[in-house]
Protein backbone atom coordinates (compact mmCIF):
# COMPACT_ATOMS: atom_id res chain seq x y z
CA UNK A 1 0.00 0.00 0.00
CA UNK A 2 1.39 3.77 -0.89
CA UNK A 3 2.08 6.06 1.88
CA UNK A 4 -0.02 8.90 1.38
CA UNK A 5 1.78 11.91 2.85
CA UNK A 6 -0.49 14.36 5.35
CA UNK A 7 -1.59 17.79 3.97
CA UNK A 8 0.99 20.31 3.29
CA UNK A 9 4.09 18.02 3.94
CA UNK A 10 6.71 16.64 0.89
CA UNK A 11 7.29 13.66 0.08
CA UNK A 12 10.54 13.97 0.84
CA UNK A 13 9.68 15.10 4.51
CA UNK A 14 8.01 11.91 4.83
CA UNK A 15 10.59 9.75 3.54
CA UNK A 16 13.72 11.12 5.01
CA UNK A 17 11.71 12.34 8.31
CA UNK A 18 9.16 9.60 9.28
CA UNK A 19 8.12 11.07 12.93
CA UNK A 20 6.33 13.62 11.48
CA UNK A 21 4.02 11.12 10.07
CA UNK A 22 3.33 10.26 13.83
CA UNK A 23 3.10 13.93 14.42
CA UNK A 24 5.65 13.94 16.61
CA UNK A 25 9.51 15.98 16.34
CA UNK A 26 11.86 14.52 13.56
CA UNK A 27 15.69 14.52 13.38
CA UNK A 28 17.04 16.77 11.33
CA UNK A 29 19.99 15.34 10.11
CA UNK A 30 22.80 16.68 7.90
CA UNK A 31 25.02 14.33 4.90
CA UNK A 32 27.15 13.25 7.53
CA UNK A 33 24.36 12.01 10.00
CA UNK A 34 25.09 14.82 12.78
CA UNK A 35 21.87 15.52 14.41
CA UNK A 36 21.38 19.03 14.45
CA UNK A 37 20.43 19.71 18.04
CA UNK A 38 21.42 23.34 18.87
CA UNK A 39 20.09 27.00 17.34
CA UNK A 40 22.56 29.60 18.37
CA UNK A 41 20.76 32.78 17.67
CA UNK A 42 22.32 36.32 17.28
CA UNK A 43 19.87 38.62 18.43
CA UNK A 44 21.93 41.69 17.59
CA UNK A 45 24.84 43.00 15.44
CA UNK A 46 25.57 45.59 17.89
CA UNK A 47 28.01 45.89 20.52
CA UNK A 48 29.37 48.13 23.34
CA UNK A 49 32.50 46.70 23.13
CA UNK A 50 35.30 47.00 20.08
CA UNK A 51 37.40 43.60 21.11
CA UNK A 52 40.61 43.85 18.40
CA UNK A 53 39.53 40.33 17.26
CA UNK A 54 36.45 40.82 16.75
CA UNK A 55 35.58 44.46 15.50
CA UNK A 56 36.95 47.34 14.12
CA UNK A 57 37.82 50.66 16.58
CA UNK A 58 35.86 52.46 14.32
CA UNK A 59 33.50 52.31 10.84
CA UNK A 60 30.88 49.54 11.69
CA UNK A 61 28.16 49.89 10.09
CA UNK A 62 25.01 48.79 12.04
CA UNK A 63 22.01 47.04 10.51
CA UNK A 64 18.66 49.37 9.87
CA UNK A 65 16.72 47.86 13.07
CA UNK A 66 13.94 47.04 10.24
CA UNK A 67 16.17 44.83 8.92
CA UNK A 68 16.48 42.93 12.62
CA UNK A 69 14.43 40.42 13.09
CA UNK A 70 11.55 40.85 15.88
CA UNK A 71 10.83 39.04 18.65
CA UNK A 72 8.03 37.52 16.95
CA UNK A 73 10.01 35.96 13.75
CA UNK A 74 12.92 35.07 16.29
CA UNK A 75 10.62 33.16 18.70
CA UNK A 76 8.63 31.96 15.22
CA UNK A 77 11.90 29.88 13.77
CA UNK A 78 12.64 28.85 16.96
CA UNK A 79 9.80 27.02 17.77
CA UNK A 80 9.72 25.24 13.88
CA UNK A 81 13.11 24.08 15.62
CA UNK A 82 11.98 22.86 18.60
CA UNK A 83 8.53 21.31 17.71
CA UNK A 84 9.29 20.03 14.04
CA UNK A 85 13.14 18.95 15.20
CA UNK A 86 13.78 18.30 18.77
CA UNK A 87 15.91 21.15 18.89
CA UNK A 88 16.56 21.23 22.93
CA UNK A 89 18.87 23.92 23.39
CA UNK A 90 19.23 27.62 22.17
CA UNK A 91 22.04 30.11 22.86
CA UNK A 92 21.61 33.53 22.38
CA UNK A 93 24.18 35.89 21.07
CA UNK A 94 24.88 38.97 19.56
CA UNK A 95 26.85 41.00 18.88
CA UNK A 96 26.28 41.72 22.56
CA UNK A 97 23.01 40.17 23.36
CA UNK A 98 22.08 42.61 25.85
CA UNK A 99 22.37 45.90 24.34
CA UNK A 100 18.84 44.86 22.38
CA UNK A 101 15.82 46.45 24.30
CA UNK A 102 13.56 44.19 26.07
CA UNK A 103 15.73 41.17 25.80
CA UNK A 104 14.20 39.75 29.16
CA UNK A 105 10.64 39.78 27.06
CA UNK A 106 12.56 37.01 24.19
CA UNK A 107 13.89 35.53 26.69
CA UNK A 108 10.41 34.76 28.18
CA UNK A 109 9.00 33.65 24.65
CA UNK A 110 12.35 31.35 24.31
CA UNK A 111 11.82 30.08 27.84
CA UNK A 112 8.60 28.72 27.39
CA UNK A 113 9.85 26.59 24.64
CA UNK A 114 10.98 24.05 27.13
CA UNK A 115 14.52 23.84 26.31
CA UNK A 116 18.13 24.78 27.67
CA UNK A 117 18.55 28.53 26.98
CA UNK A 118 21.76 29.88 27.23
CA UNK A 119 23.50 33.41 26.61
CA UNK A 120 26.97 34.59 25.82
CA UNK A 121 27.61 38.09 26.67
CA UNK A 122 30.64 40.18 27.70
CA UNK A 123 29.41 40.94 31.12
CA UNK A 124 29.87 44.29 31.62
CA UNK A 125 26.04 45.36 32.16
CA UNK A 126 24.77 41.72 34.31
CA UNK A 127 25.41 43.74 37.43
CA UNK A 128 21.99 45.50 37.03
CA UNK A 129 20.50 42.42 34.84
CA UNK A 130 21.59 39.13 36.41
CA UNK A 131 18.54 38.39 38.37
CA UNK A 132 16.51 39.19 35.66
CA UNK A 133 17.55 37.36 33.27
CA UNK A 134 17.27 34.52 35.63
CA UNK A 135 13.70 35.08 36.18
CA UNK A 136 12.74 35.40 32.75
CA UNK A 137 13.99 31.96 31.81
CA UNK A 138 18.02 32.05 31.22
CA UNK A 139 19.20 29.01 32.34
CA UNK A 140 22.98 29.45 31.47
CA UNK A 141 25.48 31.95 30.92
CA UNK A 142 28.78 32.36 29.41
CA UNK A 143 31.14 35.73 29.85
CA UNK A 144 34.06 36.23 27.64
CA UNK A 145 36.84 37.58 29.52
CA UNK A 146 40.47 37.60 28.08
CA UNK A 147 42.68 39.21 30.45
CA UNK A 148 42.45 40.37 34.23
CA UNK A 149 44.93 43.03 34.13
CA UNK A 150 42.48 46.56 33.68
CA UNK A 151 45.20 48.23 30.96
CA UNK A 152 45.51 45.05 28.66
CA UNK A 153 41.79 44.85 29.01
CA UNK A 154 40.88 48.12 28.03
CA UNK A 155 43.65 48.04 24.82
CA UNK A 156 41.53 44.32 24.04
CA UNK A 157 38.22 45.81 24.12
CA UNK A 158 39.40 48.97 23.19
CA UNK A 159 36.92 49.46 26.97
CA UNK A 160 37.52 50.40 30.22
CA UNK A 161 35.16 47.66 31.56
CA UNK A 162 36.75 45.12 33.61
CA UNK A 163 35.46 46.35 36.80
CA UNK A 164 32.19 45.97 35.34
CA UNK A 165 32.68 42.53 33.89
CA UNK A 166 33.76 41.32 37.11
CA UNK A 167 31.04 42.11 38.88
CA UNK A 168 28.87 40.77 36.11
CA UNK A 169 30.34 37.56 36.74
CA UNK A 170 30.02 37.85 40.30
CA UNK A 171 25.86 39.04 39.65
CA UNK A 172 25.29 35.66 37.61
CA UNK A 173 26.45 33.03 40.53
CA UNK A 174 24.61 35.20 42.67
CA UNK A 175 21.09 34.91 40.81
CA UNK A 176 22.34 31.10 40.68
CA UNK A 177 22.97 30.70 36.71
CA UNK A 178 24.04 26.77 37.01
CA UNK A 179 26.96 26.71 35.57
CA UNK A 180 28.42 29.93 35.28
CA UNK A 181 31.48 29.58 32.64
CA UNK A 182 33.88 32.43 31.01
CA UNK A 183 35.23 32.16 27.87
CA UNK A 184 38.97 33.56 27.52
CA UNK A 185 40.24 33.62 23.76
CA UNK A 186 44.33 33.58 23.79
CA UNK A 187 46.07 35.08 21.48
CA UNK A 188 50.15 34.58 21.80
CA UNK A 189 52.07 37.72 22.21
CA UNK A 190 48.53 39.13 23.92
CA UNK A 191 47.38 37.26 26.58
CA UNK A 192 48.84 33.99 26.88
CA UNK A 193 50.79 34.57 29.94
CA UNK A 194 47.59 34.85 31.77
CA UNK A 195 46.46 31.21 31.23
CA UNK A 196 47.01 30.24 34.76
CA UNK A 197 46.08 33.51 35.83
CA UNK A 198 42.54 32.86 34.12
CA UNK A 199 42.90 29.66 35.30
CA UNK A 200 43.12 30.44 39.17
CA UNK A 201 40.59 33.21 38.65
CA UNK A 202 37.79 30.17 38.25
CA UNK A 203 38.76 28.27 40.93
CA UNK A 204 39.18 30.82 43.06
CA UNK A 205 35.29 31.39 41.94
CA UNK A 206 34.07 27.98 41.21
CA UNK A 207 33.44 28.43 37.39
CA UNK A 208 34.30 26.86 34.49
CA UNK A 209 37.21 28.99 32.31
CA UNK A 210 36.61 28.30 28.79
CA UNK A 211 40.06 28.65 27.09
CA UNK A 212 39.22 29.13 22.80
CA UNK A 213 42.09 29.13 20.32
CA UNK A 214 42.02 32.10 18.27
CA UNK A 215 40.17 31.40 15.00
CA UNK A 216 40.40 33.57 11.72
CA UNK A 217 37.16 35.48 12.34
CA UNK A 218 38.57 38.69 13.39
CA UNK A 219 37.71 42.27 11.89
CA UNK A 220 40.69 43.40 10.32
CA UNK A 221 41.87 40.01 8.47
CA UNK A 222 45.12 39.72 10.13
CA UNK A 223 44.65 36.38 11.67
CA UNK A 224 47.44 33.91 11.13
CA UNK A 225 48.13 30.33 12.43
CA UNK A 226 51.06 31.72 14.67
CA UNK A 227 49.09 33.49 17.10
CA UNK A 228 47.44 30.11 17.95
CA UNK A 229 47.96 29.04 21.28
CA UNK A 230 46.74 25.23 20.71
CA UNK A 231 44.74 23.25 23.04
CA UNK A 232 47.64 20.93 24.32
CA UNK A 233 50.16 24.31 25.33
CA UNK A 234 47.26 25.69 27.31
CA UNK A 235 46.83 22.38 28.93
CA UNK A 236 50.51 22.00 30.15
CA UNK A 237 50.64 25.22 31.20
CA UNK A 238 47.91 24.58 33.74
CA UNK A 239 49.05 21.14 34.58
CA UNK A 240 52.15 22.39 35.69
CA UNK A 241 50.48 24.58 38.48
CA UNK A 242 47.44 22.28 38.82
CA UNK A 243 47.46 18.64 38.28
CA UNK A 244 44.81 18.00 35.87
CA UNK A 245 42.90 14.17 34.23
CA UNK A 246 40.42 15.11 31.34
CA UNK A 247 36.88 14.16 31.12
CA UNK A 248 35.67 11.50 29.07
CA UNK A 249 34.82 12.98 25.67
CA UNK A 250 32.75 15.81 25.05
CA UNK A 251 30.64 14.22 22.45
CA UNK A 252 28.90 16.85 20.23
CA UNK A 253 29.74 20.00 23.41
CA UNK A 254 32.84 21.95 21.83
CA UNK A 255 34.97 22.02 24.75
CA UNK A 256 37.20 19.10 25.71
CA UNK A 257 37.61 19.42 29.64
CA UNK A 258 39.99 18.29 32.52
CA UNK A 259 39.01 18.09 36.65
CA UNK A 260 41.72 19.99 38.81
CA UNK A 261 42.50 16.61 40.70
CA UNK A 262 42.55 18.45 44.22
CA UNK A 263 38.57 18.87 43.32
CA UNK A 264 38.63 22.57 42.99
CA UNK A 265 36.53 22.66 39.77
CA UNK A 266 36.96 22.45 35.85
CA UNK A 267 38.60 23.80 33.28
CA UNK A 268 37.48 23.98 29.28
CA UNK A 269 39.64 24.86 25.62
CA UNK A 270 37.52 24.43 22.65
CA UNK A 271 39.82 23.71 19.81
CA UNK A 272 38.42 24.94 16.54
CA UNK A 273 41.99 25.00 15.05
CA UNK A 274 43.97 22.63 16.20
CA UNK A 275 41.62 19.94 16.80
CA UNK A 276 38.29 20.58 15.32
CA UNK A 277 35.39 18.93 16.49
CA UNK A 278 33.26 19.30 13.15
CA UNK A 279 32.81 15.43 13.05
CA UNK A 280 30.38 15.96 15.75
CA UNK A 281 28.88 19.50 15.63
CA UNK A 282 25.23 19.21 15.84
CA UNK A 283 24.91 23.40 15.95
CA UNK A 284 23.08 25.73 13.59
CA UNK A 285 23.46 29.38 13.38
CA UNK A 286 21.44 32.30 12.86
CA UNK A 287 21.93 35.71 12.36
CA UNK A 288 20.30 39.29 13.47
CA UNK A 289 18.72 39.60 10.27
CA UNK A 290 17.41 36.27 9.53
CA UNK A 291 19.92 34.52 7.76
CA UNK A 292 20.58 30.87 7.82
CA UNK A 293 24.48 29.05 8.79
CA UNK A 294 25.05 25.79 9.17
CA UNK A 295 28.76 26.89 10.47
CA UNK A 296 30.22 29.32 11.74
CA UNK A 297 32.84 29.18 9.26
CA UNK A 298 30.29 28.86 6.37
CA UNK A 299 30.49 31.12 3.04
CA UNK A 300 26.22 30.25 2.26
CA UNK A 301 23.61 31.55 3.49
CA UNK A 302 20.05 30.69 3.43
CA UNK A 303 17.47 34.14 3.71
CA UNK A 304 14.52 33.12 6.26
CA UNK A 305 13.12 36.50 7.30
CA UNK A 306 12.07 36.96 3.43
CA UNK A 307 10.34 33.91 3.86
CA UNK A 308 8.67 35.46 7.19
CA UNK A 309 7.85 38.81 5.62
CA UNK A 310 6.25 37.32 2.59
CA UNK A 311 3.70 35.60 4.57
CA UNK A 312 5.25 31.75 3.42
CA UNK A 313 3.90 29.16 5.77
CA UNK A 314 5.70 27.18 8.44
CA UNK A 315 6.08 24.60 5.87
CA UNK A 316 7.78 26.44 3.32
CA UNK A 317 10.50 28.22 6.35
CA UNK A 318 11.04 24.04 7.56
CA UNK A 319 11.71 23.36 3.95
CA UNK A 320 14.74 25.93 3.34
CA UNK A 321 16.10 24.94 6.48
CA UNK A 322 16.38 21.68 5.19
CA UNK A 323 17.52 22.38 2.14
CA UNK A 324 20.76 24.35 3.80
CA UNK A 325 21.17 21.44 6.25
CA UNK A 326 21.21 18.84 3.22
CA UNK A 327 24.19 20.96 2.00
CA UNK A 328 25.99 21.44 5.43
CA UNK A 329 29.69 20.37 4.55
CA UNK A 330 31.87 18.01 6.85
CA UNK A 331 33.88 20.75 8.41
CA UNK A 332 35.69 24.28 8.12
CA UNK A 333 39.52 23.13 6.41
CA UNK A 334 41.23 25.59 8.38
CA UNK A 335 45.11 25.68 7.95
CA UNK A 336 44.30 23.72 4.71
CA UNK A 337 44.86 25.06 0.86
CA UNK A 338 40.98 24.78 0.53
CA UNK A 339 40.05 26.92 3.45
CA UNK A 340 37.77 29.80 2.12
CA UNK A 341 37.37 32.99 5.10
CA UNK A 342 33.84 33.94 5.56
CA UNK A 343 32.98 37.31 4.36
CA UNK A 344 31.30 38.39 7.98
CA UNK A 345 33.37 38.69 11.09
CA UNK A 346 32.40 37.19 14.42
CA UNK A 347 30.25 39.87 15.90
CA UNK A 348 28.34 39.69 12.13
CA UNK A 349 27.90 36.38 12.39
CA UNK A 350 26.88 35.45 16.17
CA UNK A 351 29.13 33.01 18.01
């Protein structure tokens, strides 16, 4: 007997994504059978901060906030995500994430979702906003934080902000954001004779430091394999000060990890150069204005707020998100002949 496929769905959907036929969530799964389980969503292309490897000092040009996608169309994909997908977790970026107006109101609309929300910021305004970003629905929150030493932070962020970031940090683990993590990007000849500094800094705190390797998504195109601190240099340079054993593997998270073996905590490096972990991403991206990435590192996009704004159905959004995810290659080729930089920096993109 032929299946006969419900109203409004492809034949295709029904093939390659039998739950729905059950009415129930279906995996959306990419040519290399990585489940696509997390939506990181940039809610804004703005900033208050102008870190060197991420933006210029000076000439950014903002998108028209008509061009932003609302609340509405944000919380709209979303839930085609969650419902149609079994996406269960979303991280919100920016930009800075909290520089949008009202962000506790998305949050809210996000929240009720029923899935891990998370948020990267810089930190420096969660000293008035911690609590309420907890009681709208945040569940977790990362802070990027690259140096401790006020001069070298304000010549990073071209900001004098680390006062402020520091008590951010302090404001989440007081509203009780479970786990509380900081992200530190090191850059040799910048920072990276402060990786045990960073690294005593969390367990003086009890939060996760995030160490990332520098990745070739800064502003002014200047990135070049030598300013890569790898993964196993930052490693030895805390396991010479603090006795380490790693974690058993991260699976599809993007931070390998390694217990302090006097039980003082955790410490992360996500190695997007050295040791990429594209075999098992199962993340999605998108942007402030409604555009589509399968990777951070990707030179496609795929437009879904023209699909919003011409009044297309949820059918026709679910079927261009499949479409990109059908094409989503097997990983970014850094540091090979083949590797092609994206066009949009990090702060353009959403992290």
């Amino acid at each position: 007997m032929a299946m006969v496929c419900p109203p409004g769905l492809t034949w295709q959907r029904c093939c390659f994504y039998p739950d729905v036929m059950a009415g129930g969530a279906a995996d959306l799964v990419d040519p290399f059978g990585r489940v696509i389980r997390d939506l990181r969503i940039s809610v804004t292309d703005r900033c208050n901060f102008r870190c060197t490897y991420c933006m210029p000092a000076e000439g950014m040009e903002w998108l028209p906030r008509g061009e932003v996608l609302t609340f509405e169309e944000i919380e709209r994909i979303a839930r085609i995500f969650v419902e149609r997908y079994g996406v269960d977790g979303i991280r919100l970026t920016g930009g800075e994430p909290t520089v949008r107006a009202h962000l506790t109101t998305l949050i809210a609309k996000l929240s009720a979702l029923g899935i891990d929300l998370a948020m990267t910021t810089n930190g420096a305004t969660l000293r008035n906003i911690a609590h309420d970003l907890r009681s709208a629905g945040l569940n977790r929150i990362n802070i990027s934080l690259d140096t401790l030493d006020p001069e070298r932070f304000e010549a990073m962020t071209r900001r004098d902000e680390l006062h402020n970031v520091l008590a951010g940090i302090d404001a989440a683990v007081e509203a009780g954001f479970d786990p509380v993590k900081v992200n530190t990007v090191v850059e040799r000849g910048v920072n990276d004779d402060e990786i045990v500094a960073m690294a005593t800094f969390g367990r003086e705190r009890g939060i996760e430091v995030r160490f990332i390797e520098f990745m070739p998504l800064d502003a002014e195109g200047h990135w070049v394999n030598d300013k890569v601190v790898g993964q196993d240099e930052i490693v030895a340079k805390i396991a010479e000060v603090f006795p380490l054993e790693q974690v058993p593997a991260r699976g599809a998270a993007p931070a390998d990890r390694w217990r302090y073996l006097d039980g003082a905590g955790t410490v992360g490096v996500i190695p997007t150069v050295t040791k990429p972990f594209c075999g098992d991403c199962d993340r999605v991206r998108l942007t402030a204005e409604g555009q589509f990435r399968t990777c951070l590192f990707a030179t496609e996009e795929s437009d879904l707020r023209d699909l919003l704004r011409s009044g297309a159905d949820d059918d026709a959004v679910a079927k261009r998100i499949e479409a990109a995810v059908g094409q989503k290659w097997a990983g970014h080729q850094i540091n090979q002949v083949t590797f092609t930089r994206p066009a949009r920096t990090m702060s353009q993109i959403g992290g």
